[in-house]
N, C-alpha and C. Protein backbone atom coordinates (compact mmCIF):
# COMPACT_ATOMS: atom_id res chain seq x y z
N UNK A 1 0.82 -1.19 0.00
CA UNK A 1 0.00 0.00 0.00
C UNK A 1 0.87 1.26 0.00
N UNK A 2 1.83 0.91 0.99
CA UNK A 2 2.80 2.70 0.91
C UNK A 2 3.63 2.16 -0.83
N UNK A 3 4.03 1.91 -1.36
CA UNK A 3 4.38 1.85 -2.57
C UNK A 3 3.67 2.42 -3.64
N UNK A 4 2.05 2.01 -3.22
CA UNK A 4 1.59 2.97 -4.78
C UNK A 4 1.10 4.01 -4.08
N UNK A 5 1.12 4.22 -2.93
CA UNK A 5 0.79 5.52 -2.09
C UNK A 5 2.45 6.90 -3.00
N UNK A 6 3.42 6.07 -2.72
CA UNK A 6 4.49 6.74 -3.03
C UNK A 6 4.28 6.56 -4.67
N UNK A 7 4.03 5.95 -5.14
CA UNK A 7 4.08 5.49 -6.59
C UNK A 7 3.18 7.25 -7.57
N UNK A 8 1.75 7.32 -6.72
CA UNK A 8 1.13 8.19 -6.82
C UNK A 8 1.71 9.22 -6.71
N UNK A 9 2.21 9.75 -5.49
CA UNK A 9 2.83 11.06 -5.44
C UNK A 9 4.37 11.16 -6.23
N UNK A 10 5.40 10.43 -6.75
CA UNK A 10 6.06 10.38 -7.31
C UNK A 10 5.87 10.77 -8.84
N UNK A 11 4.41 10.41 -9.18
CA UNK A 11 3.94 10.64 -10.62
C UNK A 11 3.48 12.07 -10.72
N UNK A 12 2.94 12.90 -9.85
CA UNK A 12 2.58 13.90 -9.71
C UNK A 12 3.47 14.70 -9.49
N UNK A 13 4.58 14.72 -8.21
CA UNK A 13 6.02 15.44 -8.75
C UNK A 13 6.45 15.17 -9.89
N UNK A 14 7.22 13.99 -10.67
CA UNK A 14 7.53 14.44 -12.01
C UNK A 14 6.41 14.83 -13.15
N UNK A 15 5.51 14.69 -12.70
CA UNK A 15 4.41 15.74 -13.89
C UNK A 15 4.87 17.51 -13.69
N UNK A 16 4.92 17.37 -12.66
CA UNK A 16 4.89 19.14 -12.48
C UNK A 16 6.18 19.25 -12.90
N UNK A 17 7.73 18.63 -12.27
CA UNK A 17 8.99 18.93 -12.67
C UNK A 17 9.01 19.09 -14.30
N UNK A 18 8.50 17.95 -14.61
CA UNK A 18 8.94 18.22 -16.17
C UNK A 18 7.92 18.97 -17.08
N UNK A 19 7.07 19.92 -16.35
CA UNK A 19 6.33 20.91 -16.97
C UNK A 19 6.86 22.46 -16.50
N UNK A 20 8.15 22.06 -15.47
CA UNK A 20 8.68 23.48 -15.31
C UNK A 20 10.24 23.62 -16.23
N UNK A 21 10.22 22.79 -17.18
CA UNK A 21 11.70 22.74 -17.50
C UNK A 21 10.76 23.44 -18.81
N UNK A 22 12.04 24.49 -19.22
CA UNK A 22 12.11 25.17 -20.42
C UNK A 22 12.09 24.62 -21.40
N UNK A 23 11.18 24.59 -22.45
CA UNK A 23 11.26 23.77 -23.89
C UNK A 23 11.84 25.10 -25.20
N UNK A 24 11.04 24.76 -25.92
CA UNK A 24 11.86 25.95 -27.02
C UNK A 24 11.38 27.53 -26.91
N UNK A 25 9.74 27.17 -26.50
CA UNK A 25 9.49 28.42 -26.01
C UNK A 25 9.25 28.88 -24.80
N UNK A 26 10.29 28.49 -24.21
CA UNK A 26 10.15 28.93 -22.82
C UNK A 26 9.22 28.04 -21.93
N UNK A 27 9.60 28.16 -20.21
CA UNK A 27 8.42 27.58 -19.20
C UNK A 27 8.45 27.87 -18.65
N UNK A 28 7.90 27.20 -17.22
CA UNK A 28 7.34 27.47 -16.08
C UNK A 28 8.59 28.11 -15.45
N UNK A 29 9.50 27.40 -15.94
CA UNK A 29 10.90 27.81 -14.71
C UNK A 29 11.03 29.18 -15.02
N UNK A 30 11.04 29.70 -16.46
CA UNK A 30 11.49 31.28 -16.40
C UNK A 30 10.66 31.92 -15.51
N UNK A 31 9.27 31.37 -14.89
CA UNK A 31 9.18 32.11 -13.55
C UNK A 31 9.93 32.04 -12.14
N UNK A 32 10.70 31.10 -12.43
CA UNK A 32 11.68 30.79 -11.45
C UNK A 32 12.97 30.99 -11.53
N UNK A 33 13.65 31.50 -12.54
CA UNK A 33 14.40 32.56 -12.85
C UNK A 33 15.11 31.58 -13.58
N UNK A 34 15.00 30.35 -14.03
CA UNK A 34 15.21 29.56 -15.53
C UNK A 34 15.62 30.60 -16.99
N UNK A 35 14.65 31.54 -16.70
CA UNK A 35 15.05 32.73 -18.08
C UNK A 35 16.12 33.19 -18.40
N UNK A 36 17.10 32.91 -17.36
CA UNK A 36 18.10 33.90 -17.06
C UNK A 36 19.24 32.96 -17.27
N UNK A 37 20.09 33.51 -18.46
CA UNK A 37 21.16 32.44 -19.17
C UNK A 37 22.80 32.92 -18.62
N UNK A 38 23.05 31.90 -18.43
CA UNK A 38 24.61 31.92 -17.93
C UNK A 38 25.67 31.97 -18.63
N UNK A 39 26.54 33.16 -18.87
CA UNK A 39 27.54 33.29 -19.91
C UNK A 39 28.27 32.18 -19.83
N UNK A 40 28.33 31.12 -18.79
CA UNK A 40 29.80 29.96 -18.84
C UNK A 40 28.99 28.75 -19.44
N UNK A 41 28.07 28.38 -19.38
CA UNK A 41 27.45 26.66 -19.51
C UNK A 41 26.11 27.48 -20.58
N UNK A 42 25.61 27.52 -20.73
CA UNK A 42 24.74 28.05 -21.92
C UNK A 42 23.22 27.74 -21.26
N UNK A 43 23.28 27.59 -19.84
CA UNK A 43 21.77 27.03 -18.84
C UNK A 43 22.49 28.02 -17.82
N UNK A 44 21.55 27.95 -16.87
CA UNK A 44 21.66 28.30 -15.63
C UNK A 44 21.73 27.64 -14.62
N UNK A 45 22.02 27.69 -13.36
CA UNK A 45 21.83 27.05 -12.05
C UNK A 45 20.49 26.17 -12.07
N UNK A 46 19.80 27.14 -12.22
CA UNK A 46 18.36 26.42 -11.77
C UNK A 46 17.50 25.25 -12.57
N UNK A 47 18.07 25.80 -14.00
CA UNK A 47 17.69 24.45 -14.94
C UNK A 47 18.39 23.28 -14.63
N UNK A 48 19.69 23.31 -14.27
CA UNK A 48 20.78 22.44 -13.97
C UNK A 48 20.51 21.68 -13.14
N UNK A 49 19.71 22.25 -11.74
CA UNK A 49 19.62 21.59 -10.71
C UNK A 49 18.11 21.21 -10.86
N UNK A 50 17.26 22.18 -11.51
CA UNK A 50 16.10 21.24 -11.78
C UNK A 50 16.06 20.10 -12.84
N UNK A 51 16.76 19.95 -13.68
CA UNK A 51 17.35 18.45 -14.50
C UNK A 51 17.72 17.57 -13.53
N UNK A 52 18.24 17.77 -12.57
CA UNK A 52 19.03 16.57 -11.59
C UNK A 52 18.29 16.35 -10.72
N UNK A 53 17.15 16.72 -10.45
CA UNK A 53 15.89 16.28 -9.26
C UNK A 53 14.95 15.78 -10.31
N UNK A 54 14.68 16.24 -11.69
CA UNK A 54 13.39 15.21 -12.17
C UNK A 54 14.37 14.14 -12.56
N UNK A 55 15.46 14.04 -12.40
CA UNK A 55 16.37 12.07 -12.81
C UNK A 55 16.53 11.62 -11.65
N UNK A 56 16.39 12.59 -10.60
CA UNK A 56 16.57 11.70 -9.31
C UNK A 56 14.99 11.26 -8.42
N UNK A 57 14.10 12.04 -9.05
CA UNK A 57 12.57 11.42 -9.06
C UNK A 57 11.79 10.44 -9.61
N UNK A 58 12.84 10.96 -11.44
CA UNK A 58 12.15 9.44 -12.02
C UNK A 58 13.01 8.67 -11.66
N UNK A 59 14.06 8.45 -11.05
CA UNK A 59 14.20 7.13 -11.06
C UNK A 59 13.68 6.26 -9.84
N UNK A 60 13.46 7.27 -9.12
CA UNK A 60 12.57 7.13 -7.71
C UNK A 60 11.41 6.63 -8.26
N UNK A 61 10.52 6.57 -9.14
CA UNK A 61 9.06 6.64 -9.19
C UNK A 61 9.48 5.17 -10.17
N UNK A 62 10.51 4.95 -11.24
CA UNK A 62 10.80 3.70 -11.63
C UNK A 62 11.55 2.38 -10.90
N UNK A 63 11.61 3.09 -9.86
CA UNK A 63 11.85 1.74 -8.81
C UNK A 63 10.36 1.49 -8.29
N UNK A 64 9.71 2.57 -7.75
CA UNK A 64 8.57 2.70 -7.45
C UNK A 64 7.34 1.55 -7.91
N UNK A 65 7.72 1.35 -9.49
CA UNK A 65 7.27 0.27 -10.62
C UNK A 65 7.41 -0.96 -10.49
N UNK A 66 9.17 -0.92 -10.21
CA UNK A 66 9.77 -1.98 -9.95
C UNK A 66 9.56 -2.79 -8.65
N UNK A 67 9.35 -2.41 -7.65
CA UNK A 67 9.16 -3.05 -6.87
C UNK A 67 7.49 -3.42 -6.64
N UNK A 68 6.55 -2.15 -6.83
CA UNK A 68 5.06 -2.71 -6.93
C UNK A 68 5.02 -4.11 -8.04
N UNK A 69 5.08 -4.10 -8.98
CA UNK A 69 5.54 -5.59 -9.89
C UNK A 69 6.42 -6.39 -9.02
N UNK A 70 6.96 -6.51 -8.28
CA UNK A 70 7.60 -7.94 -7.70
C UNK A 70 6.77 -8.12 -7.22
N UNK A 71 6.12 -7.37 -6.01
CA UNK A 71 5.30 -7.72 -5.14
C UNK A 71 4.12 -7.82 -5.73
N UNK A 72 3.39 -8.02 -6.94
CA UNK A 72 2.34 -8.33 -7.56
C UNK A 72 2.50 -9.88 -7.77
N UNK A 73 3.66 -9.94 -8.21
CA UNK A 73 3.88 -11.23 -8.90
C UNK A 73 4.14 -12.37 -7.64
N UNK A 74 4.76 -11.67 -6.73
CA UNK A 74 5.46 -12.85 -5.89
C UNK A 74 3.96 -12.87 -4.48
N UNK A 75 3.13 -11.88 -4.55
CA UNK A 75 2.33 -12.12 -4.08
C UNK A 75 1.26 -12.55 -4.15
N UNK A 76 0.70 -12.81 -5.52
CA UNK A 76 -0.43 -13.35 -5.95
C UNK A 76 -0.46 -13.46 -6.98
């Protein structure tokens, strides 16, 4: 039960994360100061570090998968 409890809210953070990352025309993040380009790396801080929390969510939410499926299988 806490698995797709977490499974659920894991899907709903990366829905929102990856609707604040900048596409071609811009997103959510340039309200979060995403807009704002860094003369050294061609991104900013905040895109940078918001890229590295939606890979460290999905992969959270694909274990999430992974383990609800064992326990499907090995339980019934």
């Amino acid at each position: 039960m806490g698995f797709s409890i977490a499974l659920i809210v894991f899907s709903l953070l990366l829905m929102l994360l990856v609707l604040m990352h900048k596409g071609k025309g811009g997103g959510l993040s340039d309200m979060f100061g995403g807009g704002m380009q860094s003369s050294v790396g061609g991104s900013s801080v905040a895109e940078r570090n918001l890229d590295r929390i939606t890979i460290v969510v999905g992969l959270m939410w694909f274990a999430c998968i992974v383990v609800l499926a064992l326990l499907m299988k090995l339980g019934g």
